[in-house]
Protein backbone atom coordinates (compact mmCIF):
# COMPACT_ATOMS: atom_id res chain seq x y z
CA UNK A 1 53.05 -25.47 -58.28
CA UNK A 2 51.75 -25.54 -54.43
CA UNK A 3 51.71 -29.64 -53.75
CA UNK A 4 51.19 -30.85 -50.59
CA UNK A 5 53.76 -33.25 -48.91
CA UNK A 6 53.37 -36.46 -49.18
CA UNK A 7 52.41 -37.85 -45.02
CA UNK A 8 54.37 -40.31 -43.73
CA UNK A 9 52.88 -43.35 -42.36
CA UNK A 10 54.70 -46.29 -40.53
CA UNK A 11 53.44 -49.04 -39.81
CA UNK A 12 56.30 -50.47 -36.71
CA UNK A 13 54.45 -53.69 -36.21
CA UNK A 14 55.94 -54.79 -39.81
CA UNK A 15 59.09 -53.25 -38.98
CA UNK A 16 61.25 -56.93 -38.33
CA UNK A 17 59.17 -58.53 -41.91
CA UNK A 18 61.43 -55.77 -43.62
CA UNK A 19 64.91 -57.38 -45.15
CA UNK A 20 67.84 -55.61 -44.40
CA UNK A 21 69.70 -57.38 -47.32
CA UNK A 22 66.87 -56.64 -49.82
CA UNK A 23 66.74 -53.10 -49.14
CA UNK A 24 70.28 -53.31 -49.54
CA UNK A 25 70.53 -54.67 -52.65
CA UNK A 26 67.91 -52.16 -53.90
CA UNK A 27 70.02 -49.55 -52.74
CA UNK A 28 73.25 -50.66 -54.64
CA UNK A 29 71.25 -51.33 -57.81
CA UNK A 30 69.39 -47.69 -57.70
CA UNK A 31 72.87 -46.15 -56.84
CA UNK A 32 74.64 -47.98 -59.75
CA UNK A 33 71.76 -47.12 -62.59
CA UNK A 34 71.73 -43.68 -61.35
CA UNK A 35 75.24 -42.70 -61.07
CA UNK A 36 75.68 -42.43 -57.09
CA UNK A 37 78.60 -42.72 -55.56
CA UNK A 38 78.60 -45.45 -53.06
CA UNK A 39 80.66 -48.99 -52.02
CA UNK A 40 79.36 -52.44 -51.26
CA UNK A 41 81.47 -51.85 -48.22
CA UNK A 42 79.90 -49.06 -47.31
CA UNK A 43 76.18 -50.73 -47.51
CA UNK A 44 77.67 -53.79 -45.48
CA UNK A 45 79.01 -51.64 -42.80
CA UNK A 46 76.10 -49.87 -42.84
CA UNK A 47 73.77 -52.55 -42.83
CA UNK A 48 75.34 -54.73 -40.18
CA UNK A 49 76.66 -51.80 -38.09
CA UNK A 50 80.33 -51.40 -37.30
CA UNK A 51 82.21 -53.67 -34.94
CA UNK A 52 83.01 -52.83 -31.47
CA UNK A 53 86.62 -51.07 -31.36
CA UNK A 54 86.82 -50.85 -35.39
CA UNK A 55 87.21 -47.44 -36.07
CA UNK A 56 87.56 -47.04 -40.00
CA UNK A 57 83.88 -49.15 -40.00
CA UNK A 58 82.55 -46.20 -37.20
CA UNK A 59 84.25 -43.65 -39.38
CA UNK A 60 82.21 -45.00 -42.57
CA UNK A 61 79.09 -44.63 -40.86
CA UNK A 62 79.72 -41.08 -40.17
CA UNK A 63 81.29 -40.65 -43.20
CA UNK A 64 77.94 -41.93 -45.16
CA UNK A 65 76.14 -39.70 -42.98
CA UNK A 66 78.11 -36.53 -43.22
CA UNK A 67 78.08 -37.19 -46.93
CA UNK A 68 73.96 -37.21 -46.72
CA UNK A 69 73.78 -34.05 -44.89
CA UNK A 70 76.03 -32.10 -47.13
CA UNK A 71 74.29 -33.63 -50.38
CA UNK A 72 70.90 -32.24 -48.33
CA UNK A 73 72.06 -28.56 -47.97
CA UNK A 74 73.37 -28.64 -51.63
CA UNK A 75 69.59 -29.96 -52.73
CA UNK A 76 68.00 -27.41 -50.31
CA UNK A 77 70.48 -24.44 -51.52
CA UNK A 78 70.26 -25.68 -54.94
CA UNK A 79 70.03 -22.95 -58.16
CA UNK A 80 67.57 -24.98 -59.89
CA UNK A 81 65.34 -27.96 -59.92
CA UNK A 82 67.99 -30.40 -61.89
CA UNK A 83 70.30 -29.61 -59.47
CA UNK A 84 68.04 -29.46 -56.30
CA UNK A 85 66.93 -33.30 -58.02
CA UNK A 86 70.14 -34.76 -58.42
CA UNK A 87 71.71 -33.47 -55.04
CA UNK A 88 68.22 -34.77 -53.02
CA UNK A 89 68.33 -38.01 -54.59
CA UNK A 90 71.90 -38.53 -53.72
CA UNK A 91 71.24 -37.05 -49.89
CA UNK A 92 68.32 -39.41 -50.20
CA UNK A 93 70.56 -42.78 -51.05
CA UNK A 94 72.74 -42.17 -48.32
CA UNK A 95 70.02 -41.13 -46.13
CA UNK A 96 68.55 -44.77 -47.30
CA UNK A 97 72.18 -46.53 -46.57
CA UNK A 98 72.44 -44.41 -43.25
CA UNK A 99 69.56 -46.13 -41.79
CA UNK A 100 69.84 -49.78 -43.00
CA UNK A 101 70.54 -51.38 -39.32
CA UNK A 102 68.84 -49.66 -36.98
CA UNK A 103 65.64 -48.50 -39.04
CA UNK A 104 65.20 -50.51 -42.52
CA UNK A 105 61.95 -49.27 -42.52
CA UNK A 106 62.84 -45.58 -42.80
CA UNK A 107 65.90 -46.85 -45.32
CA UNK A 108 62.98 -48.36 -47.45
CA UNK A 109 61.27 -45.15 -47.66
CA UNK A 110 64.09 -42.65 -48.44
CA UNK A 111 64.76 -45.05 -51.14
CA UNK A 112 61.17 -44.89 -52.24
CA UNK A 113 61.30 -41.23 -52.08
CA UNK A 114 65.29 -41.20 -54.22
CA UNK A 115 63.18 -42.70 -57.02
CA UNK A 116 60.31 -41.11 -57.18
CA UNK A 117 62.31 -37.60 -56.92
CA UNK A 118 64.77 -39.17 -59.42
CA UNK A 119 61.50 -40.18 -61.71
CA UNK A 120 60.24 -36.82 -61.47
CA UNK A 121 57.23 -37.80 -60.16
CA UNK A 122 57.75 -35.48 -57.16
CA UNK A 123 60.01 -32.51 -56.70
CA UNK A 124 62.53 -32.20 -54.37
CA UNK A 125 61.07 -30.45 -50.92
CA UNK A 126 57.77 -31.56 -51.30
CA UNK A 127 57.37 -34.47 -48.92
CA UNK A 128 58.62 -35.62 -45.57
CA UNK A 129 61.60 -37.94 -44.92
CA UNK A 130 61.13 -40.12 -42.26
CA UNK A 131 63.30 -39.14 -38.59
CA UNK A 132 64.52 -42.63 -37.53
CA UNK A 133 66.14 -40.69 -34.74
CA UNK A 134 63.12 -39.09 -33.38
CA UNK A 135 60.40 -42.10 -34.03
CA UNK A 136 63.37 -44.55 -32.49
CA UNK A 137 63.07 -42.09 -29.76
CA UNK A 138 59.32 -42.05 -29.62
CA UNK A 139 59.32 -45.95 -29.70
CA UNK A 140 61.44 -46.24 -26.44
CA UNK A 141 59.86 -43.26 -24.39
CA UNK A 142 56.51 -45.25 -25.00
CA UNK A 143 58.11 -49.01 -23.88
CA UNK A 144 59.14 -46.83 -20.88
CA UNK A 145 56.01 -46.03 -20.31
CA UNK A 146 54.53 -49.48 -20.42
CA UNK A 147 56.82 -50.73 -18.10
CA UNK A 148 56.15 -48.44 -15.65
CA UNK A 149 52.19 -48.78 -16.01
CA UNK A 150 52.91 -52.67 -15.78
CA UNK A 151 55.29 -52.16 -12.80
């Protein structure tokens, strides 16, 4: 089956309407029905970033995100399509968690894509997950930019 991946479009100027505590509620419900392994404490650290000088809360976020990557090589390396599914949608929950402070808007749509690969309604591989990191990245080359033409 040749499917085309599903484009991602974000929209930044909606990026603050977005609710950190929403998305993070979705997340622990989706994770619960679904049988992923994930704390409240790790959504709240996640969500609200970790303290200055606490390192067990810095250690969970890299923790979370470790976890995601691994989960991702599993789902890419995978034998077959039920296990490609369930490792993706876990790699995509964490992925989801991973981003809840600093990009809900990219934690809203790996959580959109965790259902829809958990739903079947795509298979895993055939879309795009959204690069916080790089778009983040993108974001503050162009404010540079504007400054400078303003300047």
């Amino acid at each position: 089956m040749n499917i085309e991946k599903e484009p991602i479009q974000v929209d930044f100027s909606s990026e603050t309407e977005i609710n950190r505590q929403d998305i993070a509620d979705e997340i622990l419900e989706f994770a619960l029905n679904s049988g992923i392994e994930i704390s409240g404490d790790e959504i709240n650290i996640s969500m609200n970033g970790a303290q200055k000088g606490n390192e067990l809360e810095a250690s969970t976020l890299f923790k979370v995100a470790e976890r995601s990557a691994q989960l991702w090589y599993k789902a890419d390396n995978g034998i077959n399509e039920s296990e490609k599914r369930n490792y993706g949608v876990q790699s995509l929950v964490l992925r989801a968690v991973s981003y809840l402070n600093a990009a809900p808007w990219a934690s809203k749509k790996c959580l959109d894509l965790a259902r829809k690969v958990y739903d079947r309604k795509i298979e895993w591989g055939e879309f795009e997950v959204p690069d916080a990191d790089k778009d983040m990245l993108d974001m503050q080359i162009e404010e540079e930019q504007k400054k400078r033409k303003v300047a």
